[in-house]
N, C-alpha and C. Protein backbone atom coordinates (compact mmCIF):
# COMPACT_ATOMS: atom_id res chain seq x y z
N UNK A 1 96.85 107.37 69.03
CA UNK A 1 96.53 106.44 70.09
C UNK A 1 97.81 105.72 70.50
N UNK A 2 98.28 105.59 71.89
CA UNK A 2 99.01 104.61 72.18
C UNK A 2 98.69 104.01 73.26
N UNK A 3 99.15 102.62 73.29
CA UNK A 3 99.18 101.56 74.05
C UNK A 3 100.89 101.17 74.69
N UNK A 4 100.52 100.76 75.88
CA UNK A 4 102.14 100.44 76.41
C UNK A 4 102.21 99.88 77.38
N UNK A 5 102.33 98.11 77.47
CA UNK A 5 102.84 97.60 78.61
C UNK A 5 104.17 97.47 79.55
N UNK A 6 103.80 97.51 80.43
CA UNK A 6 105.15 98.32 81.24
C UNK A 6 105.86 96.71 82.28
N UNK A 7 106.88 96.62 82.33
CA UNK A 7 107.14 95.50 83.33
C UNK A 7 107.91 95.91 84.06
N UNK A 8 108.11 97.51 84.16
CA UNK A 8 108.57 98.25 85.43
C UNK A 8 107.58 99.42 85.63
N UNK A 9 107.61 100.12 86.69
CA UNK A 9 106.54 100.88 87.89
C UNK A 9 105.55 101.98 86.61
N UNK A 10 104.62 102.02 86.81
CA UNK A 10 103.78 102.76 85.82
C UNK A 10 103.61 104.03 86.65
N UNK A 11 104.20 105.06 86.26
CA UNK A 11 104.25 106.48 86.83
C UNK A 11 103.19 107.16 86.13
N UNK A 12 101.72 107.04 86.42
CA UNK A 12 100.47 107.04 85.42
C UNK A 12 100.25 108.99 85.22
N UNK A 13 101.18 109.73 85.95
CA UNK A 13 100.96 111.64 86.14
C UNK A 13 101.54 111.93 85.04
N UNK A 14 103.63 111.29 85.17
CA UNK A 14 104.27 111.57 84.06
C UNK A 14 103.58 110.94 82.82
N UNK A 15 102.97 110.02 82.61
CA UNK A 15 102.84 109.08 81.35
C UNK A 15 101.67 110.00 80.56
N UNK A 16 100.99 110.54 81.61
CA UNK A 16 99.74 111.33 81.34
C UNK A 16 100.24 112.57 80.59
N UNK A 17 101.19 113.23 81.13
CA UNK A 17 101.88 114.79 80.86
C UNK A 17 102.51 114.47 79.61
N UNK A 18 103.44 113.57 79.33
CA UNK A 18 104.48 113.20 78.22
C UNK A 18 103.62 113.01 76.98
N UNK A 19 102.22 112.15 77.57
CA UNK A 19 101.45 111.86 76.08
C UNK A 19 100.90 113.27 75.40
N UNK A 20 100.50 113.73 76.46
CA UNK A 20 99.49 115.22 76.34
C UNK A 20 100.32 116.04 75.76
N UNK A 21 101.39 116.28 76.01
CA UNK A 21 102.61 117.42 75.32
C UNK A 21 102.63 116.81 73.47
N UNK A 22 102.29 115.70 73.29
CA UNK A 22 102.63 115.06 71.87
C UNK A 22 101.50 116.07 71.16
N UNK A 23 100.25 116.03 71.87
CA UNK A 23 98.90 116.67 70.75
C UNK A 23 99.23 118.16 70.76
N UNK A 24 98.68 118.54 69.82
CA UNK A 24 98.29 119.84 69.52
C UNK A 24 97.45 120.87 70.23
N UNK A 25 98.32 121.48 70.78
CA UNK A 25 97.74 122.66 71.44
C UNK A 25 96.42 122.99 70.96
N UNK A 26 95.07 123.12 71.83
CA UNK A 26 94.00 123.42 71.62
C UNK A 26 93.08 122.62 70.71
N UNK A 27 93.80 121.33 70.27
CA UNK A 27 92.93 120.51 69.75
C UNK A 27 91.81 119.38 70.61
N UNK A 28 91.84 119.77 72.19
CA UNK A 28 90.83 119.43 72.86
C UNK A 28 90.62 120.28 73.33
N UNK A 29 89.54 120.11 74.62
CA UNK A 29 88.88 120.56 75.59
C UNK A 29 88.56 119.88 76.84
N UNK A 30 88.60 118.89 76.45
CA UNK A 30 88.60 117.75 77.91
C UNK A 30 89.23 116.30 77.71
N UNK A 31 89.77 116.52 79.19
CA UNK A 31 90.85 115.52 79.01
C UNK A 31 90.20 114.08 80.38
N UNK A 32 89.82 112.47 80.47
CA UNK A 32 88.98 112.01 81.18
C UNK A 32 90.39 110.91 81.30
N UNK A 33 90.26 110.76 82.29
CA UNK A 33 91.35 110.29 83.10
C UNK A 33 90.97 108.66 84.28
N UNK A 34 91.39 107.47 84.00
CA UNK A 34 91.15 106.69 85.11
C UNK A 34 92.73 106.00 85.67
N UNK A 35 92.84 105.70 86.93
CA UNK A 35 94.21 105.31 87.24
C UNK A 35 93.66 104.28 88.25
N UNK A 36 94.06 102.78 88.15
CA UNK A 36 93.46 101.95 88.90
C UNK A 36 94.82 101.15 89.97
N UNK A 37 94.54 100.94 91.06
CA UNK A 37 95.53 101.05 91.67
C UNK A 37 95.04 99.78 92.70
N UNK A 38 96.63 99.07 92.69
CA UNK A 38 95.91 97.77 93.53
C UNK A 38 95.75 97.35 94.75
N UNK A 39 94.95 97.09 94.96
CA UNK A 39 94.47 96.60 96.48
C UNK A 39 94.79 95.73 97.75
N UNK A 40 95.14 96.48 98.84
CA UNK A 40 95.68 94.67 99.10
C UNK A 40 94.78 93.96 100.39
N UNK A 41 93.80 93.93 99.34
CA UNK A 41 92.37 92.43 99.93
C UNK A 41 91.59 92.33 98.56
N UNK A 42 91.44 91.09 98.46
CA UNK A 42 90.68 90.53 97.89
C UNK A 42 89.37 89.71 97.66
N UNK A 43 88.40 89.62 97.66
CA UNK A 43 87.28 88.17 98.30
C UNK A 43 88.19 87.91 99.56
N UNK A 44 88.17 88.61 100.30
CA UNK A 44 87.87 88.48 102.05
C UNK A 44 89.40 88.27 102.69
N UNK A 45 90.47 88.47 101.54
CA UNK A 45 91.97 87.95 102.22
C UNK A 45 92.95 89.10 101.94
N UNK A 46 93.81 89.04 103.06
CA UNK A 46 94.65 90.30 102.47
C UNK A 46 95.83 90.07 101.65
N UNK A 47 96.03 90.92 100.98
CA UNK A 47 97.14 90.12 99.53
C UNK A 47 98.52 90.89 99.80
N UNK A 48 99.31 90.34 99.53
CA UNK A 48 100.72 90.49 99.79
C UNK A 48 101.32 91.57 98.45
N UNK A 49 101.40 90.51 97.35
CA UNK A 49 101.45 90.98 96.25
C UNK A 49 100.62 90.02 94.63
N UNK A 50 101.01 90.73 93.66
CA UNK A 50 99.95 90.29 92.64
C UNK A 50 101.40 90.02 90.98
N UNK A 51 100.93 88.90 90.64
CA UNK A 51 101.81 88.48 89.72
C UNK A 51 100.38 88.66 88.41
N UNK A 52 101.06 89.70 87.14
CA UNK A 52 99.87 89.84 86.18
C UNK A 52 100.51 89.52 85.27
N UNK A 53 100.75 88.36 84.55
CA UNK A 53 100.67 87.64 83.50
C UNK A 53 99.95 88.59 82.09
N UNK A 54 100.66 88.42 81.08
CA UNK A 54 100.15 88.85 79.78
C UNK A 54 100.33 87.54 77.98
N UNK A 55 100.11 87.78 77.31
CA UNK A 55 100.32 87.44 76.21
C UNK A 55 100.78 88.26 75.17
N UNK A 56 102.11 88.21 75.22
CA UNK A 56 102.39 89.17 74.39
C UNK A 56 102.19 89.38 73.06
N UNK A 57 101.71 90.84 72.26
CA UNK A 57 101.17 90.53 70.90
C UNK A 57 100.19 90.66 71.20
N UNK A 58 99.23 89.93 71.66
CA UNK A 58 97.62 89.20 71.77
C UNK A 58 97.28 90.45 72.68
N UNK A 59 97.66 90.67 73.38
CA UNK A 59 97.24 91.88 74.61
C UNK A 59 97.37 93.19 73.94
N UNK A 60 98.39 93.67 73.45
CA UNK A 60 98.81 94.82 72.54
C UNK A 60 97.91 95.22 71.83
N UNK A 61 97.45 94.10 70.77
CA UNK A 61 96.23 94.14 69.69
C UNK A 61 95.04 94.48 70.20
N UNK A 62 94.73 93.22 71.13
CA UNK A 62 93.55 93.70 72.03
C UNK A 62 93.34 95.14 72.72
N UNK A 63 94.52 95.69 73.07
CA UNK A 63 94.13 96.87 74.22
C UNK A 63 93.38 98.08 72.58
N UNK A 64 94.41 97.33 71.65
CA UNK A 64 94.46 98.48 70.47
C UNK A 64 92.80 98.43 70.09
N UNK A 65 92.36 97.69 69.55
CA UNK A 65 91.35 97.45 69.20
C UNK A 65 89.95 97.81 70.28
N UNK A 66 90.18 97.79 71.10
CA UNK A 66 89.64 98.53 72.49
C UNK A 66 89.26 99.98 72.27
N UNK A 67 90.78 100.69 71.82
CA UNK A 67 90.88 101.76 72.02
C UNK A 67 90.40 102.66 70.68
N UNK A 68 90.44 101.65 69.38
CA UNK A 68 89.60 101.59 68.00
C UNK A 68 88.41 102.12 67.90
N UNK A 69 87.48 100.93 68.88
CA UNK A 69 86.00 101.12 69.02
C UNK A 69 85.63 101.82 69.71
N UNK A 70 86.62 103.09 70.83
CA UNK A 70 85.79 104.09 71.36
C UNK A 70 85.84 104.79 70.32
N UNK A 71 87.37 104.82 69.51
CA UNK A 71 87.25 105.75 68.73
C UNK A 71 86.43 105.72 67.13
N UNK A 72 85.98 105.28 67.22
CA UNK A 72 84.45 104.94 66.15
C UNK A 72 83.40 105.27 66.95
N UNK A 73 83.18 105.19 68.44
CA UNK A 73 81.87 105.65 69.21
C UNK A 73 81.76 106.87 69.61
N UNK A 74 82.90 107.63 69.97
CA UNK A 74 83.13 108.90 70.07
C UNK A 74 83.94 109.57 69.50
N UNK A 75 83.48 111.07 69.42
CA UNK A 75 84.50 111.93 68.72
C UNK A 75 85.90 112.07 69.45
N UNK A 76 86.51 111.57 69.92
CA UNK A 76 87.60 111.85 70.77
C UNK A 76 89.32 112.14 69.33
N UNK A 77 90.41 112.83 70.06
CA UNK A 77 91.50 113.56 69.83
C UNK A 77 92.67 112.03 69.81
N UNK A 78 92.30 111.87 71.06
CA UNK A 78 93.37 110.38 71.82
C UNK A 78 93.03 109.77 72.35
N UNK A 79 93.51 108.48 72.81
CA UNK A 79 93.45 107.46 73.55
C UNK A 79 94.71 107.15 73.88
N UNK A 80 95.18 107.12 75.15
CA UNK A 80 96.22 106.19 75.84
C UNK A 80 95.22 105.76 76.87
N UNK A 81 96.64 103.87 76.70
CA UNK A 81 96.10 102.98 77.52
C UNK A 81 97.92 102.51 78.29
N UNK A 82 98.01 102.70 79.39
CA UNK A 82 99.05 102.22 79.80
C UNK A 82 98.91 100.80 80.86
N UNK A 83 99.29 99.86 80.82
CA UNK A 83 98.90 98.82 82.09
C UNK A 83 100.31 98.00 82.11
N UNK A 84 100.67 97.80 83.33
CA UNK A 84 101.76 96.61 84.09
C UNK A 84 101.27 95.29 84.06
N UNK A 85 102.60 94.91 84.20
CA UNK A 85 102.57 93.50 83.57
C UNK A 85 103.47 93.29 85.20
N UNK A 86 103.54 92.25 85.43
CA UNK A 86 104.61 91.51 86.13
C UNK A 86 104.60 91.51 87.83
N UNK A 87 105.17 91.66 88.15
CA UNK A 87 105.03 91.46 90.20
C UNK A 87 104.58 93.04 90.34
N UNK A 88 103.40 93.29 90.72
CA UNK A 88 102.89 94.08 91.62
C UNK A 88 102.64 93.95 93.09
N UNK A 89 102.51 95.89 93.72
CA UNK A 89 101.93 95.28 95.26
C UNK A 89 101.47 96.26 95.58
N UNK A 90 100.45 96.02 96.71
CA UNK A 90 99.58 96.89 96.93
C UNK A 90 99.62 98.59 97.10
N UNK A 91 99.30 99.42 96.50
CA UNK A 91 99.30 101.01 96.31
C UNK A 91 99.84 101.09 94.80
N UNK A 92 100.86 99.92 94.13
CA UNK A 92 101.19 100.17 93.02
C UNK A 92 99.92 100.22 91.82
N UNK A 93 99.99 101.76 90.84
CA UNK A 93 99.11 101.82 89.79
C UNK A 93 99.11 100.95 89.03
N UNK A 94 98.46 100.37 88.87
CA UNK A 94 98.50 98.99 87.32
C UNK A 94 98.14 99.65 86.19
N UNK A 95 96.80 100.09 86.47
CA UNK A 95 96.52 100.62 84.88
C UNK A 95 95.92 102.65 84.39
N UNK A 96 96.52 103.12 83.17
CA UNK A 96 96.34 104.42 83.06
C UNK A 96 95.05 104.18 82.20
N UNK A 97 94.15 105.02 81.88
CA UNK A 97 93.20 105.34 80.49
C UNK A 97 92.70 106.11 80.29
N UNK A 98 93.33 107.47 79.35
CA UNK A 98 93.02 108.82 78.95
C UNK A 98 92.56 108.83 78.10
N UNK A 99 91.65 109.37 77.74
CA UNK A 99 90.55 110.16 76.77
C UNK A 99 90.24 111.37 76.66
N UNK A 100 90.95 112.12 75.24
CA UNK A 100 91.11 113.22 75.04
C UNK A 100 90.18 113.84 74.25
N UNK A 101 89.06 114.21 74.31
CA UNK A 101 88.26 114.82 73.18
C UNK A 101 87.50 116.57 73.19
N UNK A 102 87.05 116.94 72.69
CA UNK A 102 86.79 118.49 72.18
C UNK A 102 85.22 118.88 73.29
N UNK A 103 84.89 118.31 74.24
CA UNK A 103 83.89 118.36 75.14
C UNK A 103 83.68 116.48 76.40
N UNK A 104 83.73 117.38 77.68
CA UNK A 104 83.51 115.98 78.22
C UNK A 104 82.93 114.72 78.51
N UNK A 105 81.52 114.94 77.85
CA UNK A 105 80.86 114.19 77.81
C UNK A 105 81.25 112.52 77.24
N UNK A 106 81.76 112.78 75.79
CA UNK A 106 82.91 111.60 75.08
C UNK A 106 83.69 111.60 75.62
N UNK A 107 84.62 112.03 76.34
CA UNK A 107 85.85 111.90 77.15
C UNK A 107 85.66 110.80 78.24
N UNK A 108 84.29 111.66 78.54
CA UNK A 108 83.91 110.16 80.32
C UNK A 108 83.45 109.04 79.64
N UNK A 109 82.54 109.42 78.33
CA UNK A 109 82.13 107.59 78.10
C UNK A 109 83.05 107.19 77.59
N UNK A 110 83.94 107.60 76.67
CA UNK A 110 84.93 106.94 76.36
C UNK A 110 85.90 106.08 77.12
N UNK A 111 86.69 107.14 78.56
CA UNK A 111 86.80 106.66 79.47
C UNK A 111 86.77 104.88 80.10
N UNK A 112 85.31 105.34 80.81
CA UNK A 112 84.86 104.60 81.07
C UNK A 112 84.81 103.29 80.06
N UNK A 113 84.22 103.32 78.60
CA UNK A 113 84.42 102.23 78.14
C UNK A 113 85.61 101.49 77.52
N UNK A 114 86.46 102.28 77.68
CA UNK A 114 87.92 101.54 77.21
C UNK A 114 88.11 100.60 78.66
N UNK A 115 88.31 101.61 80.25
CA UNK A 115 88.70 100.29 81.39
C UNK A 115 87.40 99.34 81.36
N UNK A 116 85.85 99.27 81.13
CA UNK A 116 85.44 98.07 81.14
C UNK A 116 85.71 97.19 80.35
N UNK A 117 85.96 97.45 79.41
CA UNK A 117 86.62 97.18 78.20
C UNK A 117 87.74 95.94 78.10
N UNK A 118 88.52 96.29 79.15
CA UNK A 118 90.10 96.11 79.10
C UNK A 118 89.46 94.95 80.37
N UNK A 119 89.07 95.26 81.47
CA UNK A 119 88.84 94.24 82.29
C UNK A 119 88.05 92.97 81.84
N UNK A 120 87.01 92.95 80.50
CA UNK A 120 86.40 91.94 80.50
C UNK A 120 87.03 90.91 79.20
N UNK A 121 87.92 91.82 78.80
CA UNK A 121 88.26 91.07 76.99
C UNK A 121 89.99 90.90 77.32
N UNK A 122 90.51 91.84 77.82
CA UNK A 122 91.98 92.05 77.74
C UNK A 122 92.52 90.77 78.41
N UNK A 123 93.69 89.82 77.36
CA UNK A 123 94.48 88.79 77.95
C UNK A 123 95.38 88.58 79.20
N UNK A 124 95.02 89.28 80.27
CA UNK A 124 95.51 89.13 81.46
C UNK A 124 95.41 87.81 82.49
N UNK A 125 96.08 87.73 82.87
CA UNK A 125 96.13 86.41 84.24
C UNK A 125 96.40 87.02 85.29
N UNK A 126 96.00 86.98 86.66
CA UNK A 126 96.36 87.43 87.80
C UNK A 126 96.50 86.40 88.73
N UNK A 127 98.00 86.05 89.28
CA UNK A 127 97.96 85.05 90.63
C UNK A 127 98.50 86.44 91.85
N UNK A 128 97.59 86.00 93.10
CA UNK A 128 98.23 86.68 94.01
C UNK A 128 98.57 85.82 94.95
N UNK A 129 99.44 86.61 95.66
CA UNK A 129 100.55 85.97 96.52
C UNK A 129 99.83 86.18 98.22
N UNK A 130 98.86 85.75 98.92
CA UNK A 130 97.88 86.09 100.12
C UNK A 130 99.05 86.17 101.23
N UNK A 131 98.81 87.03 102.28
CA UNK A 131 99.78 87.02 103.34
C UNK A 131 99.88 85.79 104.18
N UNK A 132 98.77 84.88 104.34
CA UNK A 132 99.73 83.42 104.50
C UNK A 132 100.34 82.92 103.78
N UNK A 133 100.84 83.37 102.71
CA UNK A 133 101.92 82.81 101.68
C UNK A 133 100.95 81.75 100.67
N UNK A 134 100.27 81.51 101.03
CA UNK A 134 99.79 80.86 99.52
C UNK A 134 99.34 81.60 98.36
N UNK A 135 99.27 80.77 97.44
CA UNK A 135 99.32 81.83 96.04
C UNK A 135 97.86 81.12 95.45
N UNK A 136 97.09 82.16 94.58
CA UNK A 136 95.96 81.64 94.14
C UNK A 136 95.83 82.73 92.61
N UNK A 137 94.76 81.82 92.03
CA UNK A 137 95.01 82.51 90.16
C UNK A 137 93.33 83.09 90.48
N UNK A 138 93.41 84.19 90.07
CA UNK A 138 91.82 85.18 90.38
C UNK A 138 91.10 84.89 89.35
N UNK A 139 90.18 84.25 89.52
CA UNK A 139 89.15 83.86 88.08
C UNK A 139 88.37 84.84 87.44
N UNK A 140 88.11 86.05 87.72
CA UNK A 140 87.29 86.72 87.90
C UNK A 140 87.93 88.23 88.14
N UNK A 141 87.43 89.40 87.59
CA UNK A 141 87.25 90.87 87.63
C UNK A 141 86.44 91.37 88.58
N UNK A 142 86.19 92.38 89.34
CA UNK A 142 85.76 93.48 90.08
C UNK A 142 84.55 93.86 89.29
N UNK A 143 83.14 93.56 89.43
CA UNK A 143 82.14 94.15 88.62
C UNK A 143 82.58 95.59 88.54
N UNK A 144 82.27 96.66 87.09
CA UNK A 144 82.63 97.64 87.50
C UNK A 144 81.75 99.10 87.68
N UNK A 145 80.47 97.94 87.28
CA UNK A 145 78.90 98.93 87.16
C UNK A 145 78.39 98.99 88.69
């Protein structure tokens, strides 16, 4: 399993290819893939750019422990979790989350429950920067059901 916060551009294809070359040939079968990429509007305003705050340590553990309990819920091979930290802007990927396991079914729930995962527990802060120039701190996540 790895985890890796990035405070420069998250290239989520290469990060994907580099991890995948580490496992063992033929020790999966399906590989479940999410790449979340940021937006620029928010609750009704269009956003310039996005400042994402972390805790360092505290976030690391957390993403880890995330990535723990899929792997106690499913049979899965791997887990990478890649996510940016620092001045983002809109089209830039923020966050990777691969799930590697021996049929797809665990791959997608796994998937899936590592990014809900990460959006409702993970120590992040988000201020964005709105194109009238004021800046505001986002209280709140993107339902993702």
């Amino acid at each position: 399993m790895a985890v890796h916060l990035l405070a420069e551009a998250l290239e989520p294809w290469e990060t994907l290819i580099r991890h995948q070359q580490s496992l063992a040939a033929g020790c999966f079968g399906a590989t479940a893939v999410f790449v979340g990429t940021m937006r620029d509007f928010n609750e009704g305003d269009d956003i310039q750019a996005m400042t994402l705050e972390h805790y360092p340590g505290m976030t690391e553990r957390q993403l880890e422990t995330i990535g723990q309990e899929a792997r106690r819920q499913w049979p899965l091979e791997d887990v990478l979790i890649a996510h940016r930290v620092g001045r983002i802007h809109p089209g830039d990927p923020i966050v990777l989350v691969a799930a590697w396991s021996a049929h797809r079914q665990a791959a997608f729930e796994a998937c899936r429950f590592i990014m809900e995962a990460l959006k409702s527990r993970a120590p992040f802060w988000k201020q964005e920067r709105l194109q009238s120039g004021q800046q505001r701190w986002v209280s709140g996540n993107t339902p993702g059901m």
